[in-house]
N, C-alpha and C. Protein backbone atom coordinates (compact mmCIF):
# COMPACT_ATOMS: atom_id res chain seq x y z
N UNK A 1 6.22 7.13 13.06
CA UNK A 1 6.19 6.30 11.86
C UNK A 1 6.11 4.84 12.27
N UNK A 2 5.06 4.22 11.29
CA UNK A 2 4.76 2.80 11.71
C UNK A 2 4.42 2.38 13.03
N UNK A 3 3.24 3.49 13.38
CA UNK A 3 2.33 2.93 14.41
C UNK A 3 0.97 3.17 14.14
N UNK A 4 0.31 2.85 15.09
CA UNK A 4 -1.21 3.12 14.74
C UNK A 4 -1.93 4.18 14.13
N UNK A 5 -2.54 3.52 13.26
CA UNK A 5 -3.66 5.56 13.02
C UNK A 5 -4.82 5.01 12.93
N UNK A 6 -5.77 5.70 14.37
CA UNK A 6 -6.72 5.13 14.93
C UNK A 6 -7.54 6.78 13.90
N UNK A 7 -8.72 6.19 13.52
CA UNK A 7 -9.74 7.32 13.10
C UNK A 7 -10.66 6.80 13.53
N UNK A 8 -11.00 7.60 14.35
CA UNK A 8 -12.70 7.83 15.14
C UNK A 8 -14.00 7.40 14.09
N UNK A 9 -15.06 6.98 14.66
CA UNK A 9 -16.41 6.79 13.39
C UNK A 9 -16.61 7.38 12.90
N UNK A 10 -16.88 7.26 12.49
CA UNK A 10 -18.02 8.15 10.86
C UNK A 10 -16.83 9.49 10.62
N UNK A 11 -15.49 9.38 10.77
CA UNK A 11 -14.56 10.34 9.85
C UNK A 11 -13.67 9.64 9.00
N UNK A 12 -12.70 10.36 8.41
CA UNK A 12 -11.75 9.96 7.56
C UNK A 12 -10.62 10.67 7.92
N UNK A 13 -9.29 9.77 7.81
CA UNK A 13 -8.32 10.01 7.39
C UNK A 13 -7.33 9.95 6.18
N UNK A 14 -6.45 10.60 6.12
CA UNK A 14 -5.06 10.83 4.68
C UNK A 14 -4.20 10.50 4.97
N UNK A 15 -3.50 9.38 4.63
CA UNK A 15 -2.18 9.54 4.87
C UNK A 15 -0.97 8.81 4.29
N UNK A 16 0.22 8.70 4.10
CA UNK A 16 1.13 8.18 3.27
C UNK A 16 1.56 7.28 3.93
N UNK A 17 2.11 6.37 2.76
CA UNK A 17 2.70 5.38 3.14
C UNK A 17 4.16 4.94 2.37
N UNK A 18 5.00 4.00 2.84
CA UNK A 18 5.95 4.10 1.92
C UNK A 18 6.44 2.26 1.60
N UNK A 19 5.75 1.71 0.57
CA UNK A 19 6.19 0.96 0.32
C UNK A 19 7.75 0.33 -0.30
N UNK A 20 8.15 -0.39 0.16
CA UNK A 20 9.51 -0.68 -0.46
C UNK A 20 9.42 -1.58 -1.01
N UNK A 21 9.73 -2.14 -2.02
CA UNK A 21 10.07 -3.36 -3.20
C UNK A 21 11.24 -3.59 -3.20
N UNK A 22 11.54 -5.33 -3.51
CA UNK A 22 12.71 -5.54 -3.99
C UNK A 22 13.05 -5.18 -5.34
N UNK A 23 13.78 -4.64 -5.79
CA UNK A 23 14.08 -4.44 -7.24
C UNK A 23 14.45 -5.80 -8.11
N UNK A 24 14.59 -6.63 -7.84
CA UNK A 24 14.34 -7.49 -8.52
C UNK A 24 13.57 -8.34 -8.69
N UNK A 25 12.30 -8.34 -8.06
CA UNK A 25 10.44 -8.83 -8.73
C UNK A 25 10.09 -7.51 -8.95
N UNK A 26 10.99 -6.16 -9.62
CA UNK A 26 10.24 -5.22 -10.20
C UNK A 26 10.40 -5.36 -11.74
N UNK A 27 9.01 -5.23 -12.95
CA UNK A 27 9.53 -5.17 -14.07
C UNK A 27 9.38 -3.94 -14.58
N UNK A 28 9.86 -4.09 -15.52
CA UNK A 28 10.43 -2.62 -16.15
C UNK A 28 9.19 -2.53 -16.89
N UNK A 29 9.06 -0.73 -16.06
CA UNK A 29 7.91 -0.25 -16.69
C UNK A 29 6.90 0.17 -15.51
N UNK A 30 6.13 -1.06 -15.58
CA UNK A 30 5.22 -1.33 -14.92
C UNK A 30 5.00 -2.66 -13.72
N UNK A 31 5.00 -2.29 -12.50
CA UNK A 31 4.87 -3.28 -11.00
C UNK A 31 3.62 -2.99 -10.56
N UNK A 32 2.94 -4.72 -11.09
CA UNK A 32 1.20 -4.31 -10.46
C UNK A 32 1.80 -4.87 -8.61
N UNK A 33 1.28 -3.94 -7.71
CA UNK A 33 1.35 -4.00 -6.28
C UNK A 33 -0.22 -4.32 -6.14
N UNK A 34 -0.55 -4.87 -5.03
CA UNK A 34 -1.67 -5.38 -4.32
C UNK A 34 -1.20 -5.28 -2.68
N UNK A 35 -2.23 -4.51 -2.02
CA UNK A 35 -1.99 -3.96 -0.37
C UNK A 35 -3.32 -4.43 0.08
N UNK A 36 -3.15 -5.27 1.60
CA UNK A 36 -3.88 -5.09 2.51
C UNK A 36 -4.52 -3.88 3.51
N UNK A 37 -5.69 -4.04 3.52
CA UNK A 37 -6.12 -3.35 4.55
C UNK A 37 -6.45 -3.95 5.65
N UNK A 38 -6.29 -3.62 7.27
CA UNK A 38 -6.46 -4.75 7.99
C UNK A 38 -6.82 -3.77 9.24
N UNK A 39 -8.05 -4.42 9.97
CA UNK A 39 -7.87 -3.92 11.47
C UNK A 39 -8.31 -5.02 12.15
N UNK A 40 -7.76 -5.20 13.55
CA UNK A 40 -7.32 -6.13 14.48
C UNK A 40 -7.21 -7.48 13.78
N UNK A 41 -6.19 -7.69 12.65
CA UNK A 41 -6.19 -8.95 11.77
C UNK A 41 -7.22 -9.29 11.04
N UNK A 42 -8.12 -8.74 11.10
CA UNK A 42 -9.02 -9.12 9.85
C UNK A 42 -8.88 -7.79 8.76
N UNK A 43 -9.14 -8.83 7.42
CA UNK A 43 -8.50 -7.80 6.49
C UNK A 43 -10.02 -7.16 6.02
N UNK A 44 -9.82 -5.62 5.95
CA UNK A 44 -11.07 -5.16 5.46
C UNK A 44 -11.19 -4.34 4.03
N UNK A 45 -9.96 -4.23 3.39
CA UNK A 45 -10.22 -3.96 1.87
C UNK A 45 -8.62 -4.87 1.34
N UNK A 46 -8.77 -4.94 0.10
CA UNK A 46 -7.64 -5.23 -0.98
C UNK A 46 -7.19 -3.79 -1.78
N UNK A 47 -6.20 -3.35 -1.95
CA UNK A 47 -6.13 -2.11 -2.95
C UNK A 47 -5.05 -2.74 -4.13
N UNK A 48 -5.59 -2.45 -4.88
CA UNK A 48 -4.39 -3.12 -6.13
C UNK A 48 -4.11 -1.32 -6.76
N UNK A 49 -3.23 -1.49 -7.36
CA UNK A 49 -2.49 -0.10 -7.90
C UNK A 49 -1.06 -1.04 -8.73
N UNK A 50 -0.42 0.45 -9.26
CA UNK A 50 1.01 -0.03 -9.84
C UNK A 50 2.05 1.10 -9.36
N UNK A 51 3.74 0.25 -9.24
CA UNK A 51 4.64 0.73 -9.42
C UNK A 51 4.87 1.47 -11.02
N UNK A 52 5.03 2.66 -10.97
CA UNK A 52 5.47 2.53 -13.06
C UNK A 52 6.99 3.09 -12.56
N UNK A 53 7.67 1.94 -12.75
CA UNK A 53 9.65 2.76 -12.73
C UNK A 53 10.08 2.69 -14.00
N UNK A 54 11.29 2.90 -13.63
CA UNK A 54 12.40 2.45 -14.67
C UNK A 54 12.14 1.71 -15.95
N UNK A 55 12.08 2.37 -17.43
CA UNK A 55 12.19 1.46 -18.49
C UNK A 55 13.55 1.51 -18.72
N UNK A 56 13.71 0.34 -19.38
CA UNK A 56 14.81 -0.47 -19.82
C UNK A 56 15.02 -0.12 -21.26
């Protein structure tokens, strides 16, 4: 956990990840998240998605 995952050309990989948040810049409901993608420091996608937790 939390090391490299090298995928060879022209294949694909799956795999999880586990983001952690502070709970308090989370709002209730709905947490828009935004993730880097990056290899050797250059970033090669943006992924935006959401937390949906806890309503209030």
């Amino acid at each position: 956990m939390g090391g490299s995952l090298v995928v060879p050309p022209q294949k694909q990989s799956a795999n999880s990840v586990l983001v952690e948040l502070d709970p308090a810049t989370m709002q209730s409901g709905n947490t828009p998240v935004i993730l880097g993608v990056y290899q050797n420091g250059k970033k090669l996608q943006t992924l935006k998605t959401a937390f949906i937790g806890p309503r209030n």
